[in-house]
C-alpha atoms as a PDB file:
ATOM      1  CA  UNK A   1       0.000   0.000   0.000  1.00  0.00           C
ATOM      2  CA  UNK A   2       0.981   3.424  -0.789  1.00  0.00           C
ATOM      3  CA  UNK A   3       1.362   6.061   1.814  1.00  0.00           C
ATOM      4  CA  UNK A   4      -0.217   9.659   0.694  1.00  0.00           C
ATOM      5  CA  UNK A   5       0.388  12.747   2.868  1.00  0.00           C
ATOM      6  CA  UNK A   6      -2.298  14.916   3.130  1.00  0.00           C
ATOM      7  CA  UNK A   7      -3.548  17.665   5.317  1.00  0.00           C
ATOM      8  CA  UNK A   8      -4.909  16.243   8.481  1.00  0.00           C
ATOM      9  CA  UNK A   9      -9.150  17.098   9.135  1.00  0.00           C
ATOM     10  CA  UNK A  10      -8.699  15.460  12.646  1.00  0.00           C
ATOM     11  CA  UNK A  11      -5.273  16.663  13.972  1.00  0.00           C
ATOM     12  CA  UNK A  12      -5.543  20.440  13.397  1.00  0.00           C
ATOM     13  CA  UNK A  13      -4.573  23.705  14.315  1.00  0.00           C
ATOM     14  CA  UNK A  14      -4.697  26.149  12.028  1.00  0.00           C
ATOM     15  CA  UNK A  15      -4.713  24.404   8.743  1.00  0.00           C
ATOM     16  CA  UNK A  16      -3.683  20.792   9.025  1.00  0.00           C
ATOM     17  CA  UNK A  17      -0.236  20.810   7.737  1.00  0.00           C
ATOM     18  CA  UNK A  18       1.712  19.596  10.883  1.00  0.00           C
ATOM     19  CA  UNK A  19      -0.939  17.166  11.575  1.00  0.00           C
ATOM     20  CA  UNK A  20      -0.547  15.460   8.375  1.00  0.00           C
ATOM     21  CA  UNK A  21       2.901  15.709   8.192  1.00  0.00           C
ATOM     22  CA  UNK A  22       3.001  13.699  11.590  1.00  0.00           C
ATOM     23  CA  UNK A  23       0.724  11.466  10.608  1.00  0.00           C
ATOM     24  CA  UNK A  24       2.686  10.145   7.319  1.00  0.00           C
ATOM     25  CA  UNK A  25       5.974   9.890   9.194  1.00  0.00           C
ATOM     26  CA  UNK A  26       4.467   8.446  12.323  1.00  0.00           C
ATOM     27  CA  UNK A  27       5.584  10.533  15.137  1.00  0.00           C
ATOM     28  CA  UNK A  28       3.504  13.342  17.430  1.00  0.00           C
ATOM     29  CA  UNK A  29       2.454  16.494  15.868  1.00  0.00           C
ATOM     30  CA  UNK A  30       4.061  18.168  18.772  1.00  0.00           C
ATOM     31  CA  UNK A  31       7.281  17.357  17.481  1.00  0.00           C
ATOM     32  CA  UNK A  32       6.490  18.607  14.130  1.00  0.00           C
ATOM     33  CA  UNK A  33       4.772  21.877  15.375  1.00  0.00           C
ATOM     34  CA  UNK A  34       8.028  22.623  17.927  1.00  0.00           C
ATOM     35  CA  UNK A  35      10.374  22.239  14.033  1.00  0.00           C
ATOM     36  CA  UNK A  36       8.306  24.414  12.224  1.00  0.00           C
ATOM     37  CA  UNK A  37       8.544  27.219  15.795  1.00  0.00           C
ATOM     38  CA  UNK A  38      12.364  26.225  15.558  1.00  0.00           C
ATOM     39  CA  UNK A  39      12.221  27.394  11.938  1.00  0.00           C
ATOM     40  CA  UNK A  40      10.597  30.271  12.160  1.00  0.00           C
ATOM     41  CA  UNK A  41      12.530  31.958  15.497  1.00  0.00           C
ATOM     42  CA  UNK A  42      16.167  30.774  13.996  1.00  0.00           C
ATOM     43  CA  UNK A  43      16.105  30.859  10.435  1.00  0.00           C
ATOM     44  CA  UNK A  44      12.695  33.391   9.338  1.00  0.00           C
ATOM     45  CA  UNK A  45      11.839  30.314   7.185  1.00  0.00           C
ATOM     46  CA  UNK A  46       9.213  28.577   9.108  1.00  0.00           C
ATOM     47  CA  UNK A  47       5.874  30.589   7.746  1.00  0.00           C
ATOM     48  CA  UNK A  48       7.226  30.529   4.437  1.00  0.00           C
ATOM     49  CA  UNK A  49       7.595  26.731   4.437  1.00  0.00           C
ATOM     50  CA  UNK A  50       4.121  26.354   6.240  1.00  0.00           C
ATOM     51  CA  UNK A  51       2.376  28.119   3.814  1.00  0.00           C
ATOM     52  CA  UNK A  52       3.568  26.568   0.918  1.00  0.00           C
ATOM     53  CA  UNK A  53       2.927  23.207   2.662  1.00  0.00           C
ATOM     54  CA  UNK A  54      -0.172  24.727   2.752  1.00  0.00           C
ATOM     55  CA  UNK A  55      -1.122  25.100  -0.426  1.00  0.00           C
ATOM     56  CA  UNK A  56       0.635  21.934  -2.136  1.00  0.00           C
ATOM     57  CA  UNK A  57      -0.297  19.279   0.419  1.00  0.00           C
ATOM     58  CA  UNK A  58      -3.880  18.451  -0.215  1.00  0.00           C
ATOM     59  CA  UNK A  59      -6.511  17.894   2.128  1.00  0.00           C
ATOM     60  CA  UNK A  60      -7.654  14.896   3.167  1.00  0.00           C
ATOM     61  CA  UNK A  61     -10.526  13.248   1.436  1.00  0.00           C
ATOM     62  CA  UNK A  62     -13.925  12.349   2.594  1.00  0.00           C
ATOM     63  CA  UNK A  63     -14.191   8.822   3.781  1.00  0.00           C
ATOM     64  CA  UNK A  64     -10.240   8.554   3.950  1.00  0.00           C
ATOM     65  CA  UNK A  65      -9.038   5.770   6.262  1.00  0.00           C
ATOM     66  CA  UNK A  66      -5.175   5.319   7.869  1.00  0.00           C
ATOM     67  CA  UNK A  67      -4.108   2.277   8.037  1.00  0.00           C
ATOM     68  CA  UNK A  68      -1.169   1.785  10.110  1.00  0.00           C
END
């Protein structure tokens, strides 16, 4: 089976990016929310990168189960 990432409906703050990012590599968002802070306080890049996450990770479909 072939993993997809997509933008989490269930694990959300703001848009769903972290979420799904955490849910296709398996780990906590929490851990993926504190990189993207890390990003954006040391190197400016962090908003940048979560907006364009934001717009080419699609969201999660309708019906859409995760099997792990």
């Amino acid at each position: 089976m072939v993993k997809k990432l997509y933008r989490s409906k269930t694990d959300r703050k703001i848009f769903g990016v972290c979420g799904g990012i955490a849910e296709y590599f398996g780990v906590d968002s929490v851990i993926i929310r504190l990189i993207f802070l890390f990003l954006t306080i040391c190197a400016g890049c962090g908003v940048l990168a979560y907006l364009i996450s934001w717009i080419v990770i699609p969201e999660q479909p309708a019906g859409y189960i995760d099997y792990k």
